[in-house]
N, C-alpha and C. Protein backbone atom coordinates (compact mmCIF):
# COMPACT_ATOMS: atom_id res chain seq x y z
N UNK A 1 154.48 161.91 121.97
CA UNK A 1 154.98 160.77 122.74
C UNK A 1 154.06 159.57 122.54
N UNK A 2 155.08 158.64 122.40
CA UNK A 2 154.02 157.49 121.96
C UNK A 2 153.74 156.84 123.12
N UNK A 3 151.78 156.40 123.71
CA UNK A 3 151.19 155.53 124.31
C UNK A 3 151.42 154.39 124.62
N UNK A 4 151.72 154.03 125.96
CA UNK A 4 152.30 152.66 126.51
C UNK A 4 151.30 151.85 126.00
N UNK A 5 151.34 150.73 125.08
CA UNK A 5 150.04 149.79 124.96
C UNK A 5 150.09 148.83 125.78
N UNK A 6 149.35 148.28 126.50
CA UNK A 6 149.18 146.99 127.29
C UNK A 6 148.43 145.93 126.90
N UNK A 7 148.62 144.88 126.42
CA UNK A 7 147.61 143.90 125.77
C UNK A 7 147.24 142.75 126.92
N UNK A 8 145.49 142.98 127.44
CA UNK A 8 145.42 141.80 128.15
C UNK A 8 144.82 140.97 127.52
N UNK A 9 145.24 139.75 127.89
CA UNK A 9 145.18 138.57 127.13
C UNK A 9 144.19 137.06 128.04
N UNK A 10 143.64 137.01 128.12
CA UNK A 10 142.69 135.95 128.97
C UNK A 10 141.53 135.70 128.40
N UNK A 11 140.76 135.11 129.30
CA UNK A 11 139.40 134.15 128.33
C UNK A 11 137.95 135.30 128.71
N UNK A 12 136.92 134.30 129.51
CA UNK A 12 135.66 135.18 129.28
C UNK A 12 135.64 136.24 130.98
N UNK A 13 136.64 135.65 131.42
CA UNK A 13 136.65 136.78 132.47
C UNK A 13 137.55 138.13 131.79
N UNK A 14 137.95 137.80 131.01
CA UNK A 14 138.67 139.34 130.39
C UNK A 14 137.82 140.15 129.45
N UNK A 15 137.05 139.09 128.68
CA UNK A 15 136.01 139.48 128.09
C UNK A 15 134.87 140.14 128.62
N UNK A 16 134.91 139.95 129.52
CA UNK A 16 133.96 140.38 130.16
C UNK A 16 132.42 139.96 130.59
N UNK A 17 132.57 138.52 129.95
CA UNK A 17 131.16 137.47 130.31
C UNK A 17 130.29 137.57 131.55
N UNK A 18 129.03 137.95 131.37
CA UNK A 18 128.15 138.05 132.62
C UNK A 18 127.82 136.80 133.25
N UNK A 19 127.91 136.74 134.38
CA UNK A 19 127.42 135.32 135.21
C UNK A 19 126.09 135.06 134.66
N UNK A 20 125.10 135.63 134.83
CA UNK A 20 123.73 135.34 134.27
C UNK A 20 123.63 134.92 132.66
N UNK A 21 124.67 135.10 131.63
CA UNK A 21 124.71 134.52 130.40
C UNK A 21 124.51 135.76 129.66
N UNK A 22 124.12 136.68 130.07
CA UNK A 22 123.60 137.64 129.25
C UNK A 22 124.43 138.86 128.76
N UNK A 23 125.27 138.22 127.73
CA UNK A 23 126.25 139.23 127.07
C UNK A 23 127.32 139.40 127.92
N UNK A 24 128.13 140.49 128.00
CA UNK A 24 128.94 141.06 128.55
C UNK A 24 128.85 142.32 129.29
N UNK A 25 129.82 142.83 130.24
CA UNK A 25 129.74 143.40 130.63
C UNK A 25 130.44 145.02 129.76
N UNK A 26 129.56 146.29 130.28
CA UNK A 26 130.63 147.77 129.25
C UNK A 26 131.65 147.67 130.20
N UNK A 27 131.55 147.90 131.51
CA UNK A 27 132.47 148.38 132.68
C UNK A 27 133.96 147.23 133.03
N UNK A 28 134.03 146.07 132.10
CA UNK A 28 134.63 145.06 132.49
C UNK A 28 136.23 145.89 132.94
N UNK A 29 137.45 144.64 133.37
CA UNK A 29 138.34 145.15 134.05
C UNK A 29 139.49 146.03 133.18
N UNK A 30 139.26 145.23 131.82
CA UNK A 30 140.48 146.09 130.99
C UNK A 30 140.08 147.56 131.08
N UNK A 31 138.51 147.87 130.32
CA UNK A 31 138.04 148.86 130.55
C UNK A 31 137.93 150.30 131.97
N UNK A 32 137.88 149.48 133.06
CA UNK A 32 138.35 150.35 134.50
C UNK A 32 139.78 151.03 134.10
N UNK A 33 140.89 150.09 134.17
CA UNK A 33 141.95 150.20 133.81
C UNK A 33 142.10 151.03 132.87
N UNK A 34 141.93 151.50 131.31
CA UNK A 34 141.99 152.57 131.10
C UNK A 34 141.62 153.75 131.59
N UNK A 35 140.12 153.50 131.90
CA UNK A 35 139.71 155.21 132.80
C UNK A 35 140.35 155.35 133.34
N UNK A 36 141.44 154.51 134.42
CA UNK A 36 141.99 154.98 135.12
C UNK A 36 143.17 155.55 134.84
N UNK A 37 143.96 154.57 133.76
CA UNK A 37 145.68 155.26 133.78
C UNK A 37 145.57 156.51 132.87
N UNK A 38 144.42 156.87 132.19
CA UNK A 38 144.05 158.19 130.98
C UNK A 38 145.28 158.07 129.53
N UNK A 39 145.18 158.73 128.90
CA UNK A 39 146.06 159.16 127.48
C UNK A 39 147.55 158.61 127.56
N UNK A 40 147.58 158.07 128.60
CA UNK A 40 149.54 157.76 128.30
C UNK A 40 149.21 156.63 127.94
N UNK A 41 148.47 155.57 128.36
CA UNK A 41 148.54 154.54 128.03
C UNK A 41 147.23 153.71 126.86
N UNK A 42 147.14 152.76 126.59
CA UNK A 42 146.62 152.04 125.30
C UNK A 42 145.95 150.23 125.76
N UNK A 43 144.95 150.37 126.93
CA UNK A 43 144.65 149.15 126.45
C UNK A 43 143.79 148.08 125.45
N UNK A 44 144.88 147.22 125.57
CA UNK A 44 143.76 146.16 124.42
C UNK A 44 143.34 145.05 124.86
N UNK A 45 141.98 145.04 124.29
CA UNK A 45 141.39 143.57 125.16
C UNK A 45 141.64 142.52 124.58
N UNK A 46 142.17 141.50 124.93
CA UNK A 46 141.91 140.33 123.80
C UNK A 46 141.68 139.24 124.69
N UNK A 47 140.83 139.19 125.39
CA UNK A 47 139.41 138.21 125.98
C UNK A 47 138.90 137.54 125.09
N UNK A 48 138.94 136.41 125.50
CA UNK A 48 137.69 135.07 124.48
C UNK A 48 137.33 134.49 125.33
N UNK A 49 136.25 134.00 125.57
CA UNK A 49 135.46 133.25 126.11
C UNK A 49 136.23 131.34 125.99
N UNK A 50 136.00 130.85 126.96
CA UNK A 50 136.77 129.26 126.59
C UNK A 50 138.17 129.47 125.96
N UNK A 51 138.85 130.26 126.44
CA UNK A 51 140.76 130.29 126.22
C UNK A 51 141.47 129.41 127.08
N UNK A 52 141.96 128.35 126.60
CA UNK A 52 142.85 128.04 127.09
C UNK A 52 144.09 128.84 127.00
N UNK A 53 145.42 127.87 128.38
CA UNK A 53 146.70 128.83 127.96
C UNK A 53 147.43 127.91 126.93
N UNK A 54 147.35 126.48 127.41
CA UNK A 54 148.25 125.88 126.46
C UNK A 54 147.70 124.28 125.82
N UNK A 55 146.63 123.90 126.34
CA UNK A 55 146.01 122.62 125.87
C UNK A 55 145.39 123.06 124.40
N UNK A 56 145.06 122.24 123.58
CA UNK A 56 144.51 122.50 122.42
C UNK A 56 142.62 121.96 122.50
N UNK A 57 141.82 122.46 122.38
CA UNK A 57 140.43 122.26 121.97
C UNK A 57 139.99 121.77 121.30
N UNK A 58 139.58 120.19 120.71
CA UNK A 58 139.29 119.85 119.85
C UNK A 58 138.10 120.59 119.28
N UNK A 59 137.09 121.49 120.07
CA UNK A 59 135.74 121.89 119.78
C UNK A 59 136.37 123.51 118.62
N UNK A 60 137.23 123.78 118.84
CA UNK A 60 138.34 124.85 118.87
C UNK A 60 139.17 125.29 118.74
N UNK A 61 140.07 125.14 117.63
CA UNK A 61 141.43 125.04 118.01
C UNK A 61 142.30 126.60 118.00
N UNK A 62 141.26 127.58 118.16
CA UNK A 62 141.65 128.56 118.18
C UNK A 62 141.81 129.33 119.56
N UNK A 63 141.24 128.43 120.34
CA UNK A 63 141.00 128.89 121.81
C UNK A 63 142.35 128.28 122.54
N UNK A 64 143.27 128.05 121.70
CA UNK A 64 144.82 127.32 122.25
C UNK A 64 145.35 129.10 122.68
N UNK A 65 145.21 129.45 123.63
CA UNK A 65 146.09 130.68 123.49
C UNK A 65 148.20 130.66 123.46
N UNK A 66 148.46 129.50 123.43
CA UNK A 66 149.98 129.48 123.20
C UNK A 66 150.15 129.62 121.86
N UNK A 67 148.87 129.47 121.11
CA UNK A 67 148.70 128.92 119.66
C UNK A 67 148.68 130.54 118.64
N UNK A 68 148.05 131.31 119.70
CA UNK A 68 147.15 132.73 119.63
C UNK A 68 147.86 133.85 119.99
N UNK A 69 148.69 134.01 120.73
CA UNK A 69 149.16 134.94 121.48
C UNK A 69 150.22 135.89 120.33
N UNK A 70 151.44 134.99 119.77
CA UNK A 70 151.95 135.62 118.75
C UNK A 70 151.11 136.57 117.91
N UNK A 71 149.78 136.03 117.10
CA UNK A 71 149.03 136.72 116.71
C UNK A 71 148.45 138.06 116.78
N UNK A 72 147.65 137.91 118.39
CA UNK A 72 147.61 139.05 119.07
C UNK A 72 148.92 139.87 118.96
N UNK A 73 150.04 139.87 119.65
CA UNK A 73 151.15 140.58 120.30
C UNK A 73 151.46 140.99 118.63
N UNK A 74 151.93 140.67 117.84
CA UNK A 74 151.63 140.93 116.34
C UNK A 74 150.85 142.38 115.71
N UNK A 75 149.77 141.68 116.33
CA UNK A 75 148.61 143.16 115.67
C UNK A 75 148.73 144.60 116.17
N UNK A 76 149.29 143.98 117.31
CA UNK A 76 149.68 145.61 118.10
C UNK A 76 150.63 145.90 118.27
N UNK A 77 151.66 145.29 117.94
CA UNK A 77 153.27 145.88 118.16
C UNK A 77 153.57 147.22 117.93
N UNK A 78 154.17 147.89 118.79
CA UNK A 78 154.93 147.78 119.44
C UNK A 78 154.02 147.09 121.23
N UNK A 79 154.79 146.57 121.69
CA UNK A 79 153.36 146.39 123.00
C UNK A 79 154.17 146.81 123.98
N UNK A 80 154.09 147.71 125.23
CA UNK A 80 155.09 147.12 126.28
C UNK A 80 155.13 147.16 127.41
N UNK A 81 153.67 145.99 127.74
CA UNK A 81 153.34 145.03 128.40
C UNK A 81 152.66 143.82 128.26
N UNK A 82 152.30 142.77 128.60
CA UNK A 82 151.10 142.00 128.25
C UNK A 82 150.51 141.31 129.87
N UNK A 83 149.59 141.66 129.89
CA UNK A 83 148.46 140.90 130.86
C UNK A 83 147.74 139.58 130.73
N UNK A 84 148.11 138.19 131.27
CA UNK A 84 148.06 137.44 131.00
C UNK A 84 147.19 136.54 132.24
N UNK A 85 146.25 136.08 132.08
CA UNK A 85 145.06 135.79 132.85
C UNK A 85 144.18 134.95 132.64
N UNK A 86 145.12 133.40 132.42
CA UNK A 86 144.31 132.31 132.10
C UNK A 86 144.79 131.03 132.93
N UNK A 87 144.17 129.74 132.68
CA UNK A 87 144.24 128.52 133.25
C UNK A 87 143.04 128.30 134.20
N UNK A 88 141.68 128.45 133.80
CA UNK A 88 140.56 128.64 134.50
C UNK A 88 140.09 127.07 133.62
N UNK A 89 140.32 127.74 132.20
CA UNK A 89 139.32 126.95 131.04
C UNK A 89 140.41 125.43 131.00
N UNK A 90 141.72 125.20 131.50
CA UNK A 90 142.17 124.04 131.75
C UNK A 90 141.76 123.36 132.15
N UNK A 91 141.24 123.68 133.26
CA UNK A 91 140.50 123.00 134.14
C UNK A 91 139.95 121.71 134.08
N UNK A 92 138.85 121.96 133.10
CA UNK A 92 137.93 121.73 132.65
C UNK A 92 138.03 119.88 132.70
N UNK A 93 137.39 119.08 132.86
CA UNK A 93 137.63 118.06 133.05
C UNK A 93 138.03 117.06 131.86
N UNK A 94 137.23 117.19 130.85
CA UNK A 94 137.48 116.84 129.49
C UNK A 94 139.07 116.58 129.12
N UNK A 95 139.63 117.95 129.70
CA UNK A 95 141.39 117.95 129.43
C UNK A 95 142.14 116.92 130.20
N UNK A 96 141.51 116.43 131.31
CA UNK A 96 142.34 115.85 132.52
C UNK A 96 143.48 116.58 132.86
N UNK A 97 143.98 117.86 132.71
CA UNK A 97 145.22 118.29 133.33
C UNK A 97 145.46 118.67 134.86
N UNK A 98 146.77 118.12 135.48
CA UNK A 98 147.03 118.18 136.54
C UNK A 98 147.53 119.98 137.05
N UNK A 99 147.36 120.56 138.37
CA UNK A 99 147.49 121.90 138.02
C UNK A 99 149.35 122.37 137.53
N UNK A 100 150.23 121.24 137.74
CA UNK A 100 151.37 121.66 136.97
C UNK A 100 151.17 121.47 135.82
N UNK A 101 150.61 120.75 135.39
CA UNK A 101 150.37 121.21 133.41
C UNK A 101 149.71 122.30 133.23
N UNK A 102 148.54 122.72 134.14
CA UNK A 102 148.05 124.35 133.73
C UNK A 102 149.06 125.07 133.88
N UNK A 103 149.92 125.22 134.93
CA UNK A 103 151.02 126.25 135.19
C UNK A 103 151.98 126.18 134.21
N UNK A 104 152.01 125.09 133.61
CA UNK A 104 153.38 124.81 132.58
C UNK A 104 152.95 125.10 130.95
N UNK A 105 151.57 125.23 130.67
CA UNK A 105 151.08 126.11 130.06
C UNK A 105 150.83 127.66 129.98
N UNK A 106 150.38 128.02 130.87
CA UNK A 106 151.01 129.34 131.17
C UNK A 106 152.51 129.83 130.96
N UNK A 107 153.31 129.01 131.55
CA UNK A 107 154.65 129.26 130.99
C UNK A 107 154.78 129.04 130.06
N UNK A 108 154.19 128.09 129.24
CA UNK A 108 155.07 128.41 127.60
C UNK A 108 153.77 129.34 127.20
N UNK A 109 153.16 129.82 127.43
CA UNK A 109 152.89 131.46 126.70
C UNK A 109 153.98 132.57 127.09
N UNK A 110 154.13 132.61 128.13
CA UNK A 110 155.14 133.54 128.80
C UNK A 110 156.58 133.18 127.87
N UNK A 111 157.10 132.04 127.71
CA UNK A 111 158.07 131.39 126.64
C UNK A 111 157.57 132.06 125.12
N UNK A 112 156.27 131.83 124.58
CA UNK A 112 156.44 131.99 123.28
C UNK A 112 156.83 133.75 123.30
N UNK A 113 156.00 134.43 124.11
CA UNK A 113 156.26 135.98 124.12
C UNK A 113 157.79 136.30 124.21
N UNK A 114 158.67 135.94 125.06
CA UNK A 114 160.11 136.20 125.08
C UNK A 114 160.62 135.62 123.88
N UNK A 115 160.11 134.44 123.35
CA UNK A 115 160.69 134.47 121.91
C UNK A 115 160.60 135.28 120.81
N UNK A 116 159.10 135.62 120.94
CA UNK A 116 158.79 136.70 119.51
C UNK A 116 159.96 137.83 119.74
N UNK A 117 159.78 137.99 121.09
CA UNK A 117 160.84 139.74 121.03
C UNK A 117 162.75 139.08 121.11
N UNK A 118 162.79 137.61 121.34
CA UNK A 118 164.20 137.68 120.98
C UNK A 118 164.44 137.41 119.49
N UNK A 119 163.56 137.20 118.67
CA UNK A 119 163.53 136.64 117.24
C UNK A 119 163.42 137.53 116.42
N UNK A 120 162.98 138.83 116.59
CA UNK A 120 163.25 140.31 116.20
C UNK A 120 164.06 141.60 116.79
N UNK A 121 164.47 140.95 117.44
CA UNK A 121 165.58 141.77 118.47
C UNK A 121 165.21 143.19 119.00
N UNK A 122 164.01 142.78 119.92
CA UNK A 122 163.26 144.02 120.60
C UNK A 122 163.13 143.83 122.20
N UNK A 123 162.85 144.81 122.33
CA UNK A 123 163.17 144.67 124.35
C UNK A 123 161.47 144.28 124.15
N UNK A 124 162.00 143.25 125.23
CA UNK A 124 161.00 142.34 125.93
C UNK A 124 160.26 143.23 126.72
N UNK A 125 158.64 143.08 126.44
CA UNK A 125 157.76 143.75 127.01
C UNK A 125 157.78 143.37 128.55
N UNK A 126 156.76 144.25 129.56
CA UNK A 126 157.04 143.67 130.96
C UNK A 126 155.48 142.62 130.96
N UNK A 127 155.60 141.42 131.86
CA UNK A 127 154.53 140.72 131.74
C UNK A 127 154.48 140.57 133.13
N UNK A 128 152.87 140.53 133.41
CA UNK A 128 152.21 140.28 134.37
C UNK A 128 150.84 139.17 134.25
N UNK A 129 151.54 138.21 135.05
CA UNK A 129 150.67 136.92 135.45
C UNK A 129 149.39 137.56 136.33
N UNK A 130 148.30 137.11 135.96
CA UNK A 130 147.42 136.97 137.04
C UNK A 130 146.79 136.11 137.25
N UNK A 131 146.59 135.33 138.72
CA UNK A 131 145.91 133.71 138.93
C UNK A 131 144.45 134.56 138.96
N UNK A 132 143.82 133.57 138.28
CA UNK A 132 142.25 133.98 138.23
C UNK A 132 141.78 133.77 139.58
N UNK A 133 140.97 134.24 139.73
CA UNK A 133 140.45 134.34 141.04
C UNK A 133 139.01 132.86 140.87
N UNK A 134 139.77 131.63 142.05
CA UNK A 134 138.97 130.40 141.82
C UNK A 134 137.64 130.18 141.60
N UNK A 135 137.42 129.34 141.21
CA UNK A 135 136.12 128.36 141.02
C UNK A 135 135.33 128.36 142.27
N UNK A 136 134.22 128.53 142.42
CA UNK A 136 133.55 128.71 144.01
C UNK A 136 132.15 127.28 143.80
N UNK A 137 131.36 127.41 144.80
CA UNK A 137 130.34 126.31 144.80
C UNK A 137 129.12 126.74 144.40
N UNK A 138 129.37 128.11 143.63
CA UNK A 138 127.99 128.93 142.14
C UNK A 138 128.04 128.00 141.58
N UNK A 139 129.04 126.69 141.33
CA UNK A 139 128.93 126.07 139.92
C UNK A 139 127.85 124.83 140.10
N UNK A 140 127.94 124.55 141.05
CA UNK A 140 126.73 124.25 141.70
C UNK A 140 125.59 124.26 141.12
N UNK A 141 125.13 125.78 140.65
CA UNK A 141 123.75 126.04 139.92
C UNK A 141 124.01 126.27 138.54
N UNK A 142 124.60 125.59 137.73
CA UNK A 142 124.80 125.75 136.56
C UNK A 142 125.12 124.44 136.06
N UNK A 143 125.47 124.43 134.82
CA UNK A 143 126.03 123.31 134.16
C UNK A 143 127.42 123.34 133.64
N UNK A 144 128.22 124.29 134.12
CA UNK A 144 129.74 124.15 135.02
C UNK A 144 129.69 122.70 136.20
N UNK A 145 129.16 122.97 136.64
CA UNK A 145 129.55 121.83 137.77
C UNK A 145 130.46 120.35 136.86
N UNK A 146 129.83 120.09 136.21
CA UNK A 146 129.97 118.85 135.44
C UNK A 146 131.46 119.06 134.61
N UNK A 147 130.86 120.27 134.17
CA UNK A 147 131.94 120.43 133.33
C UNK A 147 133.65 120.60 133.53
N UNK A 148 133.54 121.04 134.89
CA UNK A 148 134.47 121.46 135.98
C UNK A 148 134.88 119.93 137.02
N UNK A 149 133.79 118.87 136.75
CA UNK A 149 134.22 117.83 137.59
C UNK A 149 133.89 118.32 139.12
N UNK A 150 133.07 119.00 139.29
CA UNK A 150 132.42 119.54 140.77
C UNK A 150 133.18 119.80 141.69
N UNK A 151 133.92 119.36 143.23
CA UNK A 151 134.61 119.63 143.55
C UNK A 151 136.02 119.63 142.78
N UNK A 152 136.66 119.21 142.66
CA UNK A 152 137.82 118.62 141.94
C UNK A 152 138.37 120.10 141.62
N UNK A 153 137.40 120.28 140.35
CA UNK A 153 137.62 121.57 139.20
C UNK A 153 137.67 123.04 140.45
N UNK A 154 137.25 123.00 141.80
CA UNK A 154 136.85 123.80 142.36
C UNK A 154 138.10 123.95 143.23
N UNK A 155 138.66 122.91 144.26
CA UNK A 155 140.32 122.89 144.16
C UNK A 155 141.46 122.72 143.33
N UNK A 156 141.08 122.32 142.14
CA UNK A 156 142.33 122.81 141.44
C UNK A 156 142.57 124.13 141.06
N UNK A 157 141.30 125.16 140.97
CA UNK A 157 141.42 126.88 140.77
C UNK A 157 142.10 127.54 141.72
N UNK A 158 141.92 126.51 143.27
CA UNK A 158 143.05 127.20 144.33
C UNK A 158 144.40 126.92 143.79
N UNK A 159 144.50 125.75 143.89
CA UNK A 159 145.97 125.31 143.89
C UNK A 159 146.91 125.59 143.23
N UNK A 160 146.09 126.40 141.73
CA UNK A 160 146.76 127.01 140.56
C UNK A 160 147.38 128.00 141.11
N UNK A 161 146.97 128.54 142.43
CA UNK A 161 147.59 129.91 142.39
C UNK A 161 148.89 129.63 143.04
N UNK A 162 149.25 129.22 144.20
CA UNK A 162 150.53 128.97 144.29
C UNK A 162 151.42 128.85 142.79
N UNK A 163 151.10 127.80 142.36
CA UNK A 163 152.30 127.13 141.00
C UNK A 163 152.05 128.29 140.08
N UNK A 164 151.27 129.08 139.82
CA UNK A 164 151.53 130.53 138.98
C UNK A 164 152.23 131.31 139.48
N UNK A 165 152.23 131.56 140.76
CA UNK A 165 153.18 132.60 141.23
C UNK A 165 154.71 131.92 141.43
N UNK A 166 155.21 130.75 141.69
CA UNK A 166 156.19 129.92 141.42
C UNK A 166 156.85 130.06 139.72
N UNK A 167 155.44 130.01 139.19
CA UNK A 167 156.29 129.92 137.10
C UNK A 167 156.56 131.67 137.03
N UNK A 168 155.95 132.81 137.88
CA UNK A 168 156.06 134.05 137.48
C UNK A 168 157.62 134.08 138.24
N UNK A 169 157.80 133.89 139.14
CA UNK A 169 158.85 134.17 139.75
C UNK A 169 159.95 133.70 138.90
N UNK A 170 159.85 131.98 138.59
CA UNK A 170 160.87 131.94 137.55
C UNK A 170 161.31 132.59 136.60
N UNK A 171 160.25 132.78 135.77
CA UNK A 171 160.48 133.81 134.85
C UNK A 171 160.74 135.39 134.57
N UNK A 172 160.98 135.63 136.06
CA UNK A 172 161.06 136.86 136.63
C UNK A 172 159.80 137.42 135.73
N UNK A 173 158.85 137.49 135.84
CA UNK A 173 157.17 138.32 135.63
C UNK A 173 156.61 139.12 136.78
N UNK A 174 155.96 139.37 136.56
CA UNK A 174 155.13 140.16 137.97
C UNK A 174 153.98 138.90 138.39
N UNK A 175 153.71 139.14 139.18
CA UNK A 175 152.58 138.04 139.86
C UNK A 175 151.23 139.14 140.43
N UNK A 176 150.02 138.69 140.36
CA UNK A 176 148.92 139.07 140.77
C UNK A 176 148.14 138.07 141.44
N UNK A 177 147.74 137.78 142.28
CA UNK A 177 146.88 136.94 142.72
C UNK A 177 145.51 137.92 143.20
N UNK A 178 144.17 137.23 141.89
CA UNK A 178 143.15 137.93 142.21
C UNK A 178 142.54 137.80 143.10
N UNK A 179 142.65 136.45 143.78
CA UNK A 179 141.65 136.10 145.30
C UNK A 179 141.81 136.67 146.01
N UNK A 180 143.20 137.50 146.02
CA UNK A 180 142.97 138.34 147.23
C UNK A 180 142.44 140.15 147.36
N UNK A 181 141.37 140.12 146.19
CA UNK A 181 140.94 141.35 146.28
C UNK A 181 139.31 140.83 145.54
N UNK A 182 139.10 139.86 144.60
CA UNK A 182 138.04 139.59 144.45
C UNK A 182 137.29 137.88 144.48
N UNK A 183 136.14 137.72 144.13
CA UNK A 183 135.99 136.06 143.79
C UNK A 183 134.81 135.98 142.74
N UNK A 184 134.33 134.89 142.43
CA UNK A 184 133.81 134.89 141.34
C UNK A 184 132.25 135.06 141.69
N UNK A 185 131.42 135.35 140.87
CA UNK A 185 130.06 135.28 141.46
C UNK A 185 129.39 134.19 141.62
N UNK A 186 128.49 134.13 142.84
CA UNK A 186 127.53 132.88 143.53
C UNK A 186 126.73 132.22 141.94
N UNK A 187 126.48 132.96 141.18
CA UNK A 187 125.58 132.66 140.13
C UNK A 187 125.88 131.47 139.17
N UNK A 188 127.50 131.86 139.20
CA UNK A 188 127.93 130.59 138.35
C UNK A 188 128.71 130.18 138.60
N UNK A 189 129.85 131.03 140.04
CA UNK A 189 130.69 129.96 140.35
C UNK A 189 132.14 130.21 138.99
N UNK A 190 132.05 131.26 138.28
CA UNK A 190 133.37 131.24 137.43
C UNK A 190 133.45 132.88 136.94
N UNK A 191 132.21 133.02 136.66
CA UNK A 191 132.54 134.32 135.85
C UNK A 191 132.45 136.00 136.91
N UNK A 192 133.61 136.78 136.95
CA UNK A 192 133.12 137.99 137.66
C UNK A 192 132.09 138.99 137.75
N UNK A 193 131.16 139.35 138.32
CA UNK A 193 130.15 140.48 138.72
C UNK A 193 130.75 142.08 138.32
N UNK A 194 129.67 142.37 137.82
CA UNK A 194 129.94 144.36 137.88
C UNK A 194 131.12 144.65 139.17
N UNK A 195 131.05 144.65 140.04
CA UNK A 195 131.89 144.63 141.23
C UNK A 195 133.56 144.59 140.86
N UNK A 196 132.71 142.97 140.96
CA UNK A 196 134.52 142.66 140.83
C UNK A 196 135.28 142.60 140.13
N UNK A 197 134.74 142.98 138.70
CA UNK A 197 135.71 143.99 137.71
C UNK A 197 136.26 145.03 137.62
N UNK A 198 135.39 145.38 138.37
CA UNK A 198 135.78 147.43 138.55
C UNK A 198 136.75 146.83 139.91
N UNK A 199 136.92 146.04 140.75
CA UNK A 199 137.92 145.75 141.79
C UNK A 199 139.17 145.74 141.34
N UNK A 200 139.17 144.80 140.12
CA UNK A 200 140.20 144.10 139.67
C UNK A 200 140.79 144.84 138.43
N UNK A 201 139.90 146.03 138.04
CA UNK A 201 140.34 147.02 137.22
C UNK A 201 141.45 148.02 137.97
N UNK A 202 141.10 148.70 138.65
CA UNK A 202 141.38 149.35 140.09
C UNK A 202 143.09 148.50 140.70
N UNK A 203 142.63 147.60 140.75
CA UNK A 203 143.99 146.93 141.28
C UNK A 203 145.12 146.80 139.75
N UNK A 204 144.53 146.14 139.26
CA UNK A 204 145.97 145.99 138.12
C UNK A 204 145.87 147.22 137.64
N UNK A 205 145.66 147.94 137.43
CA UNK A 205 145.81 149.99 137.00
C UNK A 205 146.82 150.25 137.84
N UNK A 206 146.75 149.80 139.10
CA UNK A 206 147.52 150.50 140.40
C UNK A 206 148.97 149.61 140.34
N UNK A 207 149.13 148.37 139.97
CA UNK A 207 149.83 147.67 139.60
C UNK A 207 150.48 148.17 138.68
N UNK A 208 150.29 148.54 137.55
CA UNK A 208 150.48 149.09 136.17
C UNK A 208 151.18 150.67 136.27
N UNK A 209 150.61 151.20 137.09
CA UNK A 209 151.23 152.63 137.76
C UNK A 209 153.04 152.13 138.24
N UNK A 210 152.92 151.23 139.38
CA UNK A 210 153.90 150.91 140.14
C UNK A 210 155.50 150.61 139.16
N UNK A 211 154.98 149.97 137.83
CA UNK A 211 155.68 149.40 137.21
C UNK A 211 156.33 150.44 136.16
N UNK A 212 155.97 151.26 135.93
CA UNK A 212 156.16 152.56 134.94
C UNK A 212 156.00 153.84 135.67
C-alpha cells in the first residue's frame, strides 16, 4: 500500500530555524508529525528560510514560493496533501504589502496547486493553510525589528490570521490557526522554540489524522 505523502511547504519556521541563530532545529514540526502518524504516511519538508508566498525577492528570486511550489509538488508526486505555512516573510517592510496582498498571495499558491492537478487530470490533493503564529515584541532584541517595521510588522502577523482563514474557507482548504496553541520565541520575536514545534507537530499530526 502506497504511503500518504504530505508536503509541508513554508519558510524558516518549517525549516526549522533556531531563535538564537544557531542552525536548526532535529525535533522541528514536520519531523514530530511523522513520529507521530508512523509508516502510512510520508512527510516532506520543504522549509526555506526567507519564503515568501507570493511577492518576488529581488535579493532572491527563488524565495517567491508561488514561483516554487509547482517545483516542489513535482518532485514528489504523487502528493496527497500539502501544508502550507507562509506570509510571515511578506511582511517584511521592504515589500510594503498590505495584509490582503499577503492573503492574496497565499491564495494564488493555493490557485497554482489546483492548477497543476487540473492540468494533468489528477484529484486534487487536500490542503491545509496554516496562519503562522505572529510576530511578538522578541523582535525588539534583534535586527528584525527594523526589518519588520517594529510595531507595524508586529500587527500585521495578527491580522493575517483572520484574512487566511477567510482565503481557506473560500477555497474550501482546511484552516489552522497556530496562535492558538503556540507563539514565537521572546528571543527573536519570529522564529519557534524546541517547545513549540513539538506543539505544533502534535497538533497538525492530529489534524492530519482527522482528515484521513
Amino acid at each position: 500500500m502506497r504511503k500518504k505523502t504530505i508536503l509541508c511547504f513554508g519558510d524558516s519556521n518549517t525549516y526549522g530555524a533556531r531563535p538564537d541563530g544557531q542552525g536548526r532545529y532535529e525535533n522541528r514540526w514536520p519531523v514530530v508529525m511523522q513520529k507521530l502518524l508512523g509508516d502510512e504516511f510520508k512527510i516532506i519538508e520543504e522549509g526555506l528560510c526567507g519564503r515568501t508566498a507570493s511577492i518576488e525577492d529581488n535579493f532572491d528570486p527563488y524565495l517567491c514560493g508561488y514561483k516554487t511550489i509547482h517545483m516542489a509538488i513535482n518532485t514528489h508526486n504523487p502528493v496527497d496533501m500539502v501544508i502550507i505555512m507562509l506570509g510571515t516573510n511578506d511582511i517584511k517592510r521592504r515589500f510594503n504589502l498590505s495584509i490582503t496582498d499577503v492573503s492574496r498571495g497565499v491564495e494564488e499558491c493555493i490557485n497554482k496547486i489546483k492548477g497543476i492537478y487540473y492540468f494533468n487530470n489528477q484529484a486534487l490533493p487536500k490542503i491545509l493553510v496554516i496562519a503562522p503564529a505572529p510576530i511578538n515584541e522578541g523582535i525588539y532584541n534583534c535586527e528584525f525589528a527594523s526589518m519588520f517595521n517594529f510595531y507595524e510588522g508586529i500587527q500585521k502577523s495578527k491580522d493575517i490570521i483572520q484574512m487566511l482563514k477567510e482565503v481557506s474557507k473560500a477555497q474550501k482548504c482546511e484552516f489552522l490557526d497556530a496562535s492558538q496553541y503556540i507563539r514565537a520565541s521572546k528571543i527573536d520575536g519570529i522564529h519557534l522554540d524546541e517547545e513549540a514545534h513539538e506543539v505544533l507537530g502534535n497538533t497538525v499530526a492530529h489534524k492530519v489524522k482527522e482528515l484521513f
